[in-house]
Every structure is written in C-alpha cells, then in structure tokens.
PDB file of N, CA and C in Angstrom:
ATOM      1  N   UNK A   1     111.157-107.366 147.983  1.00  0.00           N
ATOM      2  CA  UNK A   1     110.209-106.290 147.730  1.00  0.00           C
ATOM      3  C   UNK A   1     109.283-106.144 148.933  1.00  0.00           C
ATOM      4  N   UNK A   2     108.799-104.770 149.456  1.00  0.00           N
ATOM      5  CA  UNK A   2     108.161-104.862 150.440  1.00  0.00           C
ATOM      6  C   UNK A   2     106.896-104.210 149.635  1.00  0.00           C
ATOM      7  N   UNK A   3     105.988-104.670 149.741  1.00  0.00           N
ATOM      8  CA  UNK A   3     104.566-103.451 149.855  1.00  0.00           C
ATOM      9  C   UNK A   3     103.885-102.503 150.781  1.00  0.00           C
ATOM     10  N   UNK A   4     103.188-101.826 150.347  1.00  0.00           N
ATOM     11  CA  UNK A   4     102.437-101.209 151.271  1.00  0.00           C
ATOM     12  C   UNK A   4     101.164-101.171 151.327  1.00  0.00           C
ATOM     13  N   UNK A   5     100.274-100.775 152.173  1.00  0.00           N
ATOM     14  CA  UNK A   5      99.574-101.305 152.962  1.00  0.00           C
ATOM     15  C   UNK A   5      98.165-100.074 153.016  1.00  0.00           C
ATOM     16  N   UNK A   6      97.408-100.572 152.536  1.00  0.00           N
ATOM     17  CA  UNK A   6      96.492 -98.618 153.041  1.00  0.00           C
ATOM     18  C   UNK A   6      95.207 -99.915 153.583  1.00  0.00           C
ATOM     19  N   UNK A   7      94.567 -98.889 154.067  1.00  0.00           N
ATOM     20  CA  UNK A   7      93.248 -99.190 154.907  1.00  0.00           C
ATOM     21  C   UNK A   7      92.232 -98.526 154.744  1.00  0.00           C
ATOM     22  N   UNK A   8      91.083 -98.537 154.568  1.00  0.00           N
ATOM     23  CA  UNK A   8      90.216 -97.570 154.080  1.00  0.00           C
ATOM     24  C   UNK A   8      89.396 -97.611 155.613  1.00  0.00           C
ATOM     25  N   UNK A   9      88.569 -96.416 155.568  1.00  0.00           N
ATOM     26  CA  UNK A   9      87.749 -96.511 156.973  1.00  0.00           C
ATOM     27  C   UNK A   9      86.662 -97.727 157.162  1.00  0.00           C
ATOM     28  N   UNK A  10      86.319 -98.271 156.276  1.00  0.00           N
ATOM     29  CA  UNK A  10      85.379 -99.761 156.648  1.00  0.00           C
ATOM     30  C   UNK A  10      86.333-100.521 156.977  1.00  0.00           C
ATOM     31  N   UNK A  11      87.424-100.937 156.625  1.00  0.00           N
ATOM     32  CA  UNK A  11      88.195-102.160 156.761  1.00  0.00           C
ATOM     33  C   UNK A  11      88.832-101.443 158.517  1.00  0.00           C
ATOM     34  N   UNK A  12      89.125 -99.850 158.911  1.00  0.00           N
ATOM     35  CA  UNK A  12      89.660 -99.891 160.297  1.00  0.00           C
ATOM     36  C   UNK A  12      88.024-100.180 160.889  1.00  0.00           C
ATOM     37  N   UNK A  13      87.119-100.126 160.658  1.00  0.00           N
ATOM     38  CA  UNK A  13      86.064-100.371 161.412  1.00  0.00           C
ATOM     39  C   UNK A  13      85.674-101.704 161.563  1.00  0.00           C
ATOM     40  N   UNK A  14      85.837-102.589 160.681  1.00  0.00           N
ATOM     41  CA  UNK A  14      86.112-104.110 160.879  1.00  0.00           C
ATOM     42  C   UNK A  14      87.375-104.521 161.767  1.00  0.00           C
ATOM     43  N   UNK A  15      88.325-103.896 161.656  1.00  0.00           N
ATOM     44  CA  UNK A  15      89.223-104.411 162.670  1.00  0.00           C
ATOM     45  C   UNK A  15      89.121-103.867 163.779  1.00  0.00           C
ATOM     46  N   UNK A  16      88.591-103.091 164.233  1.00  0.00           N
ATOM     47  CA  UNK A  16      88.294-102.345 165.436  1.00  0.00           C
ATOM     48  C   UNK A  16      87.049-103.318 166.368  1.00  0.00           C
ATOM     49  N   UNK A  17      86.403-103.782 165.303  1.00  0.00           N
ATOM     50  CA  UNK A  17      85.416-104.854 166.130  1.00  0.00           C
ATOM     51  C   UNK A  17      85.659-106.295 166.590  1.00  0.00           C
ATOM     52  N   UNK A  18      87.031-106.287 166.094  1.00  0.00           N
ATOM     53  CA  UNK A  18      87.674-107.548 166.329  1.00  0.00           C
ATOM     54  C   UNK A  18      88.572-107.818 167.271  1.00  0.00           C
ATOM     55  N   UNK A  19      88.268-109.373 168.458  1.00  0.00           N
ATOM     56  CA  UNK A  19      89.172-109.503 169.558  1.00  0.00           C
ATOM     57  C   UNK A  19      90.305-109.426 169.283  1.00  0.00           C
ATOM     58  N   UNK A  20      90.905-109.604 170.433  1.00  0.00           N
ATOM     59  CA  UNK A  20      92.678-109.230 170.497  1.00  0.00           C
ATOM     60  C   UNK A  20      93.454-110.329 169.721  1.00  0.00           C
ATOM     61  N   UNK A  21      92.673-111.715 169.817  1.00  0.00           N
ATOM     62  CA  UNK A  21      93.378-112.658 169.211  1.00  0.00           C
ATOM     63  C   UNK A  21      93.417-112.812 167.910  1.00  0.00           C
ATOM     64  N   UNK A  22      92.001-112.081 167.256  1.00  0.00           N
ATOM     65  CA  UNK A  22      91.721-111.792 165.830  1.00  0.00           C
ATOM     66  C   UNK A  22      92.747-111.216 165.061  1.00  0.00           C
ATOM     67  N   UNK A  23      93.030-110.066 165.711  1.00  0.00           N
ATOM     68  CA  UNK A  23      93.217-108.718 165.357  1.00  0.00           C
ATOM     69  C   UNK A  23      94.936-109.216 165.246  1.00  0.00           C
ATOM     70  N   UNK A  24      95.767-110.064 166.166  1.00  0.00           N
ATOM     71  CA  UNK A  24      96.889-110.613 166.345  1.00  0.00           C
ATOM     72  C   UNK A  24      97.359-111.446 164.624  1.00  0.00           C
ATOM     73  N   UNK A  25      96.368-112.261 164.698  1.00  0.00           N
ATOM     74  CA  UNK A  25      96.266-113.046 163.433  1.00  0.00           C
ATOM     75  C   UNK A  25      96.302-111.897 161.975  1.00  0.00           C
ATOM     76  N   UNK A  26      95.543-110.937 161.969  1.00  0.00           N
ATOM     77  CA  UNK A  26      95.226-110.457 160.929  1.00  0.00           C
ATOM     78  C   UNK A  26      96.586-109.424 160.367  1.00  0.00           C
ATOM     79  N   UNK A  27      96.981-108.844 161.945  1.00  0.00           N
ATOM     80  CA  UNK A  27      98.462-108.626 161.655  1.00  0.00           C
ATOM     81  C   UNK A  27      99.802-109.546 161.121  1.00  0.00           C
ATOM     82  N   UNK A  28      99.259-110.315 161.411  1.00  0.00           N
ATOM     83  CA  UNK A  28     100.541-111.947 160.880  1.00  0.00           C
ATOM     84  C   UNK A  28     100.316-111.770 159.544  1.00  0.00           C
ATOM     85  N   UNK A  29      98.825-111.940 158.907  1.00  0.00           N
ATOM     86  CA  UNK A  29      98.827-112.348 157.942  1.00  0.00           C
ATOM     87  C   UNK A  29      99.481-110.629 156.679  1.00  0.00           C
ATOM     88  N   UNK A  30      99.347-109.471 157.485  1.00  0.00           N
ATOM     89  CA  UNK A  30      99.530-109.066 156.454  1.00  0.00           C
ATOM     90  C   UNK A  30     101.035-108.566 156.485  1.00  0.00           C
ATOM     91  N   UNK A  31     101.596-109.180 157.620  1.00  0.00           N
ATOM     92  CA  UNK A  31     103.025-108.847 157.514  1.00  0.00           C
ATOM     93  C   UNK A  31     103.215-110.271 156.543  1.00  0.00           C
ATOM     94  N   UNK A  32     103.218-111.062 156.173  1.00  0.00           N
ATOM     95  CA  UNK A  32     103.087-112.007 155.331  1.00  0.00           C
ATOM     96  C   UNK A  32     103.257-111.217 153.904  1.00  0.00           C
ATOM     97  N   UNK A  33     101.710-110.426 153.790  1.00  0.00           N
ATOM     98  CA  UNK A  33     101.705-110.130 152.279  1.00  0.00           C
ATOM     99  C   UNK A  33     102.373-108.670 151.808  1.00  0.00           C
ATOM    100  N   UNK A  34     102.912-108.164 153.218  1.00  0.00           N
ATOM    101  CA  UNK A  34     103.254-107.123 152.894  1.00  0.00           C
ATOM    102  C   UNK A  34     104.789-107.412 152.343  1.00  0.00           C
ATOM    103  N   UNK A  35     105.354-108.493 153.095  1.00  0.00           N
ATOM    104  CA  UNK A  35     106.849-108.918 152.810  1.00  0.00           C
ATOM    105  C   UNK A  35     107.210-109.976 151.858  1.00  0.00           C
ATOM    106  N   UNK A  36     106.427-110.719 151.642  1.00  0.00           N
ATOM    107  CA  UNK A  36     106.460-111.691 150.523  1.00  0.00           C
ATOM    108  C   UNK A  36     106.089-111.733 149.643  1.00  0.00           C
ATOM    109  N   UNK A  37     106.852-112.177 148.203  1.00  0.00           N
ATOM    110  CA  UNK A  37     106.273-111.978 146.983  1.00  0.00           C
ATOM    111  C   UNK A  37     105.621-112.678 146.125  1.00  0.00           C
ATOM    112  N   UNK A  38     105.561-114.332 147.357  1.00  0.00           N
ATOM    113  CA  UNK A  38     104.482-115.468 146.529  1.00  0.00           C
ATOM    114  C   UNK A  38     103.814-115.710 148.125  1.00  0.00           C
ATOM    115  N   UNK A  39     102.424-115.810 148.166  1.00  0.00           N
ATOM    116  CA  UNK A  39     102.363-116.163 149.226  1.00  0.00           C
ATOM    117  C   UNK A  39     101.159-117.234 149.292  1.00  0.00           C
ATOM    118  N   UNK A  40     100.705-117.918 150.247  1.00  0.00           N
ATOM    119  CA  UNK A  40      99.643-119.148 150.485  1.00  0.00           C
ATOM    120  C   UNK A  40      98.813-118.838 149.557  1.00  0.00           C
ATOM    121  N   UNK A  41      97.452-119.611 149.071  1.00  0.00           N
ATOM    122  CA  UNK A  41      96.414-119.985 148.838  1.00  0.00           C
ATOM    123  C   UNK A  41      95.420-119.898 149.932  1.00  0.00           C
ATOM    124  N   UNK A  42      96.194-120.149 150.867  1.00  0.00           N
ATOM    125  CA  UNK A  42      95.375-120.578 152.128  1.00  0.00           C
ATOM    126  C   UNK A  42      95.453-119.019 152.933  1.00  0.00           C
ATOM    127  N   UNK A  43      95.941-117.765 152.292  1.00  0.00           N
ATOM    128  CA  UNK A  43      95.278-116.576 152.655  1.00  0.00           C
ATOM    129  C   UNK A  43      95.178-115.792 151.643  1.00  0.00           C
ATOM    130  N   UNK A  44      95.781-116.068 150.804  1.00  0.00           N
ATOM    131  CA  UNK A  44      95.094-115.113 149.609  1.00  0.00           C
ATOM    132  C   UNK A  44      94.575-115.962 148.291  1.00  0.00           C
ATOM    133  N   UNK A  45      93.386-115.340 147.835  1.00  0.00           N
ATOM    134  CA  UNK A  45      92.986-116.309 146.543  1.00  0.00           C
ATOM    135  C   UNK A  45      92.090-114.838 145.983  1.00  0.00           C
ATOM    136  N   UNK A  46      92.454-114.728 144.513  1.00  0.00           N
ATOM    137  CA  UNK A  46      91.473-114.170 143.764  1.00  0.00           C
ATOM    138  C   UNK A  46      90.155-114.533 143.738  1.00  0.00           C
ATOM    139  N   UNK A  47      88.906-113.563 143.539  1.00  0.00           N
ATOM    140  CA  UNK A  47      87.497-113.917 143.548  1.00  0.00           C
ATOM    141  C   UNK A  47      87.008-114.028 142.279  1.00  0.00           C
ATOM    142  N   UNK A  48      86.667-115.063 142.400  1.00  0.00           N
ATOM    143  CA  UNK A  48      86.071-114.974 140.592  1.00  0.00           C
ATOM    144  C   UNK A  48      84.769-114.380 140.530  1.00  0.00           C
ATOM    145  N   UNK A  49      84.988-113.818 138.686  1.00  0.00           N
ATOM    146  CA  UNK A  49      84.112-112.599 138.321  1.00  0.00           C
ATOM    147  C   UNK A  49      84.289-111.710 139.020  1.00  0.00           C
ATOM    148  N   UNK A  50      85.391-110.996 139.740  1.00  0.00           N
ATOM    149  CA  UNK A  50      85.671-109.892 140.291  1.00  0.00           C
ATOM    150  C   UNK A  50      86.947-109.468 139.887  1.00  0.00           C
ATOM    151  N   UNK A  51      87.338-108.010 140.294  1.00  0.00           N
ATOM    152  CA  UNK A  51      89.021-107.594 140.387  1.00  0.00           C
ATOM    153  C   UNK A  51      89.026-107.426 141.461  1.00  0.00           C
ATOM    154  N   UNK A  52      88.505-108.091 142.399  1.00  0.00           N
ATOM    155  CA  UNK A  52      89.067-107.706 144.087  1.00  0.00           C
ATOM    156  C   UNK A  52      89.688-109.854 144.331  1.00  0.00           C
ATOM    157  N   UNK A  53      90.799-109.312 145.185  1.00  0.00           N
ATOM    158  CA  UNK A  53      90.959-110.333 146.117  1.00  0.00           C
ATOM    159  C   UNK A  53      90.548-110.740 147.357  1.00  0.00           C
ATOM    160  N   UNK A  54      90.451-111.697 147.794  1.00  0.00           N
ATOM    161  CA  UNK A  54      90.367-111.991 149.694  1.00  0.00           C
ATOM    162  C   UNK A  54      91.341-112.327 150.626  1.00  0.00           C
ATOM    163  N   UNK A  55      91.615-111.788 151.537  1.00  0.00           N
ATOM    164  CA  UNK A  55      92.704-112.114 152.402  1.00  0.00           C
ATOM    165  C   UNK A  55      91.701-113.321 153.769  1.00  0.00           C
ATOM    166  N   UNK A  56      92.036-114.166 153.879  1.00  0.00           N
ATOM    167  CA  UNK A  56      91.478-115.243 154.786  1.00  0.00           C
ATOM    168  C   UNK A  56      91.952-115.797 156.142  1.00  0.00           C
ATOM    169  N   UNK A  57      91.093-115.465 157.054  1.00  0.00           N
ATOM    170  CA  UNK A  57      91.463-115.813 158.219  1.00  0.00           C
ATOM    171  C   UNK A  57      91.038-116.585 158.897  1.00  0.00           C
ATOM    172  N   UNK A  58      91.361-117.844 159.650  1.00  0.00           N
ATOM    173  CA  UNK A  58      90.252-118.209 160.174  1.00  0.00           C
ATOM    174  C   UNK A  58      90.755-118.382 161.715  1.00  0.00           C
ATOM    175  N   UNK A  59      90.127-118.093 162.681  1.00  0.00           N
ATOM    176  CA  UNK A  59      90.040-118.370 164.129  1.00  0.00           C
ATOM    177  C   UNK A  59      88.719-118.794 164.703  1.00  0.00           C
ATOM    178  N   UNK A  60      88.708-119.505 165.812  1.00  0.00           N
ATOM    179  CA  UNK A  60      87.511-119.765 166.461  1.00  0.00           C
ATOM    180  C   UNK A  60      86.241-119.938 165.162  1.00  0.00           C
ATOM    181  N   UNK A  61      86.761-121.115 164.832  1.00  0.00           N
ATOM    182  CA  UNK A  61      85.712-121.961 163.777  1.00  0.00           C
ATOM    183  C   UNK A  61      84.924-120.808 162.880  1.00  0.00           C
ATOM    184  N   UNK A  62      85.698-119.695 162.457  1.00  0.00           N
ATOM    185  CA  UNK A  62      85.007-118.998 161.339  1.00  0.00           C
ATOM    186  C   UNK A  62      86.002-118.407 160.331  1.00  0.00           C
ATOM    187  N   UNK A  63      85.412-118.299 159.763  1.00  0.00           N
ATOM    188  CA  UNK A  63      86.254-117.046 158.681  1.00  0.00           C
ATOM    189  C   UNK A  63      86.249-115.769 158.767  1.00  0.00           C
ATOM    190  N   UNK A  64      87.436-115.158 158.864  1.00  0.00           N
ATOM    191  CA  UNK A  64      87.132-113.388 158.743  1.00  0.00           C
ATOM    192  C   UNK A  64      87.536-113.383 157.035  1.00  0.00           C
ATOM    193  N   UNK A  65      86.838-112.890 156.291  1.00  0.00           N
ATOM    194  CA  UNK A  65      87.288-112.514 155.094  1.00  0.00           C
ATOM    195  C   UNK A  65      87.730-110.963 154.955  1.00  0.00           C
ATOM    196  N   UNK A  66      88.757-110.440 154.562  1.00  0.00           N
ATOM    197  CA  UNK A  66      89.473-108.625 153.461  1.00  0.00           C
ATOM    198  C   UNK A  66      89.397-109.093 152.262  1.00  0.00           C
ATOM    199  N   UNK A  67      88.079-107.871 151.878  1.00  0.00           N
ATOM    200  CA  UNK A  67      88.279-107.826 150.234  1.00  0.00           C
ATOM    201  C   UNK A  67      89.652-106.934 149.994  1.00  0.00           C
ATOM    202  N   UNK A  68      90.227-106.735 149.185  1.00  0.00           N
ATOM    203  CA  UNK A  68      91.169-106.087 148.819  1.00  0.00           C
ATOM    204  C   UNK A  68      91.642-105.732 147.620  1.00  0.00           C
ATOM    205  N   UNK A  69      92.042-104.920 146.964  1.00  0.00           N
ATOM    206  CA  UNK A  69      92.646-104.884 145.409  1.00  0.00           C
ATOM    207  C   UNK A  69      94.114-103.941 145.628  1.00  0.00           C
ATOM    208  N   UNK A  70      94.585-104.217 144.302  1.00  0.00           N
ATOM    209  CA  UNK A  70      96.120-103.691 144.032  1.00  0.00           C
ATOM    210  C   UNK A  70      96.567-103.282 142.845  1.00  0.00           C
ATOM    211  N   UNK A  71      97.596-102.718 142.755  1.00  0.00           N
ATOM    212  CA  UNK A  71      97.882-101.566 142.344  1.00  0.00           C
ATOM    213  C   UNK A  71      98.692-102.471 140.477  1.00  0.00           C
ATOM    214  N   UNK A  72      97.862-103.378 140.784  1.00  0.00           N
ATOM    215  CA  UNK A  72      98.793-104.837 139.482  1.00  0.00           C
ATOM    216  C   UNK A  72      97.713-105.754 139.441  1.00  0.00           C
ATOM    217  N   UNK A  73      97.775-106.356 138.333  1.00  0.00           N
ATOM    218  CA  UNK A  73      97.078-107.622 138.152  1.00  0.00           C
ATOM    219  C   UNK A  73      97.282-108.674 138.462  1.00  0.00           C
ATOM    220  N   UNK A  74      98.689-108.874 138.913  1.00  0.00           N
ATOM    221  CA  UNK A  74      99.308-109.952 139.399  1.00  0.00           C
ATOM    222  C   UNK A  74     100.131-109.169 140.760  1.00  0.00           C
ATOM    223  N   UNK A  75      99.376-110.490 142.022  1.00  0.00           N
ATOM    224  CA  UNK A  75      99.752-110.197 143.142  1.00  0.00           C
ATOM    225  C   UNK A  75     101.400-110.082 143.580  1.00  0.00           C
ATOM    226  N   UNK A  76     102.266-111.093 142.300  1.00  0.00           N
ATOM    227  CA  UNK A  76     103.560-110.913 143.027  1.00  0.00           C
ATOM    228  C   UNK A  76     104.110-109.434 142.338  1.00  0.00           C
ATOM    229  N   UNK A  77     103.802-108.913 141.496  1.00  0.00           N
ATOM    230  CA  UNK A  77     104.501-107.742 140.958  1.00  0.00           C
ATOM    231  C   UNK A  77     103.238-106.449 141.818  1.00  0.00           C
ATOM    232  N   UNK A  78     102.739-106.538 142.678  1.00  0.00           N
ATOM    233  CA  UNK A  78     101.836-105.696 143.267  1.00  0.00           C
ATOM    234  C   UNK A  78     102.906-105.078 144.496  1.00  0.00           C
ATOM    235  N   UNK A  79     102.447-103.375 144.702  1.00  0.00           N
ATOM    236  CA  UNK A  79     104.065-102.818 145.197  1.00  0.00           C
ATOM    237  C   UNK A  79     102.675-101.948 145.996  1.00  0.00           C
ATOM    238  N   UNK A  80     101.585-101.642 146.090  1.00  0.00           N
ATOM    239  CA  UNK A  80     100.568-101.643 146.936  1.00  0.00           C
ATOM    240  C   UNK A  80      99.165-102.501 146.675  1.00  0.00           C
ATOM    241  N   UNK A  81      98.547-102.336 148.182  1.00  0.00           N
ATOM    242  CA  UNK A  81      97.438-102.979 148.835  1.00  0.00           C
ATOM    243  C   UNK A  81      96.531-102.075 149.199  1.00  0.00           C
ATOM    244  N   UNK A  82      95.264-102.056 148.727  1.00  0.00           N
ATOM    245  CA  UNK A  82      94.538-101.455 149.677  1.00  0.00           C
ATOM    246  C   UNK A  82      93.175-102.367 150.346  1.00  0.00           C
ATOM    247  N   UNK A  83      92.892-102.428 151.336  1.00  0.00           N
ATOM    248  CA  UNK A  83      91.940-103.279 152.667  1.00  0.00           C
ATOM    249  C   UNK A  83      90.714-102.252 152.384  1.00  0.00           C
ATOM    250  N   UNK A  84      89.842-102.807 151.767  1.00  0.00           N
ATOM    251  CA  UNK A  84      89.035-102.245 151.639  1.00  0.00           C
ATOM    252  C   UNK A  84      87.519-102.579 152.675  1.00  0.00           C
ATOM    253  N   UNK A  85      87.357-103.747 152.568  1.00  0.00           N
ATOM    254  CA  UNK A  85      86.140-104.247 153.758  1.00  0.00           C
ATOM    255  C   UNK A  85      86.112-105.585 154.360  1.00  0.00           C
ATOM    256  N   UNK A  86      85.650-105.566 155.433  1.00  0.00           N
ATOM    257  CA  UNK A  86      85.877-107.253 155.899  1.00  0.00           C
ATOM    258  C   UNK A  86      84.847-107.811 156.865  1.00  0.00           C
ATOM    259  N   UNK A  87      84.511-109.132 156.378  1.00  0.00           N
ATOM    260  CA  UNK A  87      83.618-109.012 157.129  1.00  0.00           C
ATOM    261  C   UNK A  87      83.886-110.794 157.729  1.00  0.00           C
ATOM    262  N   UNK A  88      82.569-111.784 158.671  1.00  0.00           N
ATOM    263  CA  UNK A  88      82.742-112.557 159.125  1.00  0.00           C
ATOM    264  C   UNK A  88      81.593-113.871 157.931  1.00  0.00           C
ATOM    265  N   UNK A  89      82.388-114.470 157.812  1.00  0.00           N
ATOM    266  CA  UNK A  89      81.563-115.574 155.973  1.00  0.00           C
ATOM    267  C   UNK A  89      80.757-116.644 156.927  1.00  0.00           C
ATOM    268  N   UNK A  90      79.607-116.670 156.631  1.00  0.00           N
ATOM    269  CA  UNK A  90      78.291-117.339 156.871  1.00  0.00           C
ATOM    270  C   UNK A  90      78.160-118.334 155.768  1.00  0.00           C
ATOM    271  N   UNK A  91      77.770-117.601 154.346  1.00  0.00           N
ATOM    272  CA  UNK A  91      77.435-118.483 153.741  1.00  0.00           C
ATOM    273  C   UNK A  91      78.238-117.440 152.462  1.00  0.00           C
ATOM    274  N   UNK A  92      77.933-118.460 151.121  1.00  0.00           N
ATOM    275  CA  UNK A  92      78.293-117.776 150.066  1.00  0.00           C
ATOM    276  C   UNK A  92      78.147-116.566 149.614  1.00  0.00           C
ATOM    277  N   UNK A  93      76.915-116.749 150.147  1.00  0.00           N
ATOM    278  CA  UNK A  93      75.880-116.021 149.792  1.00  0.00           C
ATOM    279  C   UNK A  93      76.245-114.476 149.659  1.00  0.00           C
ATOM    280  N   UNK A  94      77.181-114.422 151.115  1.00  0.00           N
ATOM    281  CA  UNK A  94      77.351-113.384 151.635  1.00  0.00           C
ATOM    282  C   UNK A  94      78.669-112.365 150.831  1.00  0.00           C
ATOM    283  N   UNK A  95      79.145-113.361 149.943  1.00  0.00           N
ATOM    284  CA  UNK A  95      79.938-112.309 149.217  1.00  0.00           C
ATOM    285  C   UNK A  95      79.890-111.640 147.823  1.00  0.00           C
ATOM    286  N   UNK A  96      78.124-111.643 147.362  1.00  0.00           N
ATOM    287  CA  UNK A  96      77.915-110.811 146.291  1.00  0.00           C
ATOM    288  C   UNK A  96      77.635-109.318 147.175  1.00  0.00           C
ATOM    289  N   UNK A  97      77.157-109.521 148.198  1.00  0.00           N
ATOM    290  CA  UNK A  97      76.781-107.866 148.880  1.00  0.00           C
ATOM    291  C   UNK A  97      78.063-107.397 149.564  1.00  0.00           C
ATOM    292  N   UNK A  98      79.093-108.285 149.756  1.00  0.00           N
ATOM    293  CA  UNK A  98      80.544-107.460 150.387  1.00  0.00           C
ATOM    294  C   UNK A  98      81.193-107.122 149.064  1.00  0.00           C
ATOM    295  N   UNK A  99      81.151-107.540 147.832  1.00  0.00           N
ATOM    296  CA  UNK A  99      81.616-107.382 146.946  1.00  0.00           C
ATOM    297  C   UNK A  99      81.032-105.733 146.475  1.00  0.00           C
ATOM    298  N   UNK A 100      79.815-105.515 146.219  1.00  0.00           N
ATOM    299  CA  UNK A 100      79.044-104.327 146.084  1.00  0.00           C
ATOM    300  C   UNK A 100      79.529-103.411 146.787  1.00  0.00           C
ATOM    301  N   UNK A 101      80.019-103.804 148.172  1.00  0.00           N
ATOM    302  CA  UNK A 101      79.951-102.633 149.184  1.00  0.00           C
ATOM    303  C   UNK A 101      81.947-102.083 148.935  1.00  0.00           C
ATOM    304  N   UNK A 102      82.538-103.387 148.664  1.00  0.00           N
ATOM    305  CA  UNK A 102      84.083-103.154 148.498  1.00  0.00           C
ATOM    306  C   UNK A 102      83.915-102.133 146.608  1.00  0.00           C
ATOM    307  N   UNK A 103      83.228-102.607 146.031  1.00  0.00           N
ATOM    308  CA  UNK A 103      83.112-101.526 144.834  1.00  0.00           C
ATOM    309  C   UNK A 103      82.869-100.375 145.043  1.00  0.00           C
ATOM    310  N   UNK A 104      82.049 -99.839 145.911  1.00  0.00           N
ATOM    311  CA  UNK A 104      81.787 -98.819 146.183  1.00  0.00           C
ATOM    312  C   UNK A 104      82.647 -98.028 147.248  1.00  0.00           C
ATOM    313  N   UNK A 105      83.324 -98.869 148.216  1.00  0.00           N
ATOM    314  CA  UNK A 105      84.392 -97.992 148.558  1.00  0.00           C
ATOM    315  C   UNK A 105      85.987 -98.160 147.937  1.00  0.00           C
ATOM    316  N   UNK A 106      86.122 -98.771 146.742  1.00  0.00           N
ATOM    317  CA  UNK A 106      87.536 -98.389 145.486  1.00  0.00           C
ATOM    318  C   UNK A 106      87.215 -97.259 144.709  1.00  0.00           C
ATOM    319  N   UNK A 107      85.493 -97.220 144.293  1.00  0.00           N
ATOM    320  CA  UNK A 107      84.575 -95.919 143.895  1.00  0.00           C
ATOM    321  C   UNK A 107      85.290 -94.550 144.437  1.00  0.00           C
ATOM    322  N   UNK A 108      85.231 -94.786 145.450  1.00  0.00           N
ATOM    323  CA  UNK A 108      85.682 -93.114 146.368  1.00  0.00           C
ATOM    324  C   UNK A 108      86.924 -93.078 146.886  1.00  0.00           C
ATOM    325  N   UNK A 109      87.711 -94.311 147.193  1.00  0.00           N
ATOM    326  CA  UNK A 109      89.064 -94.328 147.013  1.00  0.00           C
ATOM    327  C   UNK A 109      89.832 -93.805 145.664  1.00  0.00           C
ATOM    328  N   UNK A 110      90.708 -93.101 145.521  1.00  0.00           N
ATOM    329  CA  UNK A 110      91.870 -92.598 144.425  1.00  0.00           C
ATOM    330  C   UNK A 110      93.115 -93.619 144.570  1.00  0.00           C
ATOM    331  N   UNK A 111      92.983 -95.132 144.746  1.00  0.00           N
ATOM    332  CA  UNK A 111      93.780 -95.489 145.368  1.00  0.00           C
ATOM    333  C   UNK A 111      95.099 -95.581 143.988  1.00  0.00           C
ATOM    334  N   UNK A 112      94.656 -96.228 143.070  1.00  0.00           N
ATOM    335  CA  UNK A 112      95.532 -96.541 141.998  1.00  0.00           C
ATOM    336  C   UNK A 112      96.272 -95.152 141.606  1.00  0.00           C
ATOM    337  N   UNK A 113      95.304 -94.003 141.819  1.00  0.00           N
ATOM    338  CA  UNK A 113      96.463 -92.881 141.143  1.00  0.00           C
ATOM    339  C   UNK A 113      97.060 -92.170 142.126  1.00  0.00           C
ATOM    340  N   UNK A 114      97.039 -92.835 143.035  1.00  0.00           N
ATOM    341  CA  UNK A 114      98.032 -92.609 144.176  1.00  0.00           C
ATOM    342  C   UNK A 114      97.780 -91.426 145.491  1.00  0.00           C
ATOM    343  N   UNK A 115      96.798 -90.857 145.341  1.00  0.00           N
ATOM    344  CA  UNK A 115      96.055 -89.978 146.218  1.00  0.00           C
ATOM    345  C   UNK A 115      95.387 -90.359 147.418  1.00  0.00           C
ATOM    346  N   UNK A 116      96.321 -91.634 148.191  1.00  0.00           N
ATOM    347  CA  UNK A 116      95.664 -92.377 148.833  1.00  0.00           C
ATOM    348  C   UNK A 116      96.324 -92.683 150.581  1.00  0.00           C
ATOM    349  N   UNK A 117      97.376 -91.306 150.009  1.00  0.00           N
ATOM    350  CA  UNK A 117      98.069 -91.298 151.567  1.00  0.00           C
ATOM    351  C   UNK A 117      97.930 -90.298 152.529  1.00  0.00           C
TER     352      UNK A 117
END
C-alpha cells in the first residue's frame, strides 16, 4: 500500500527553514511512512489526549517534531497523510501550543473529505 502525502502551508514553511541535512532526513522519514504499513516508534507515535500524531526527527542533538493526522484511526489502514505543522521540541511544554496551532490548521483544511488536492 502506498499513501499519500499533503502538506499544508505551515508545515512547507517549516521545511523551508530547515538545513539541507534536515530537510534530507525528513524526506527519508516520510518515504518510510508513505511506503510502509507498520512503521518505528522511533518516528511515529500517537499524542495522547489528541487525534493528531508526531512524526520525529532527530539531528544535531534536537528534535524536529510533524504534527500530523489521517484519513483512519489506525495508522496501518491510513491511505492519506496530511503535515500539518512542525516545529523544533525544547521542552514539553511546547506541545500544548503546537497542538492548538495544528487544530486550527485541520480547522481550514477539508482534508478528510477530500478537497485537499
């Protein structure tokens, strides 16, 4: 099964701010989730108390975190993705306000009823 892949304009603006080696990695990882139908822990994990997931990266001693959600409740029967925001994880702290901000752009996304290409 392959999936597909959408991007919303915060998530190309997060990758747009990101080095070449970042940006290398972040492509690995989602040819990963775009082609596989079980994949790591160690890049994808559900957020608790949320319906968004995180895609996880880490280079040069940090984390890039993608919130993300899909088109299923369960990631292996999920046949789209959409990248909604991403940012660089400091502290915990920091993912009740990326969470807010990824709600608000699924808000104005049509992604689930398919108006999203």
């Amino acid at each position: 099964m392959k999936r597909t892949i959408y991007k919303s304009k915060e998530f190309e603006d997060f990758y747009s701010s990101l080095n070449e080696r970042t940006r290398k990695k972040v492509e690995y990882v989602l040819q990963i989730i775009e082609n596989e139908n079980i994949v790591s822990g160690k890049f994808v994990k559900k957020l608790t108390n949320s319906d968004f997931y995180e895609l996880r990266i880490s280079t040069d001693n940090e984390y890039r975190v993608i919130n993300f959600t899909m088109d299923s409740d369960s990631f292996i029967n999920s046949t789209k993705i959409l990248l909604l925001n991403g940012f660089v994880k400091k502290s915990e702290s920091d993912y009740g306000k990326q969470i807010i901000i990824a709600q608000n752009i699924m808000n104005k996304e049509d992604f689930i009823n398919g108006n999203n290409d």
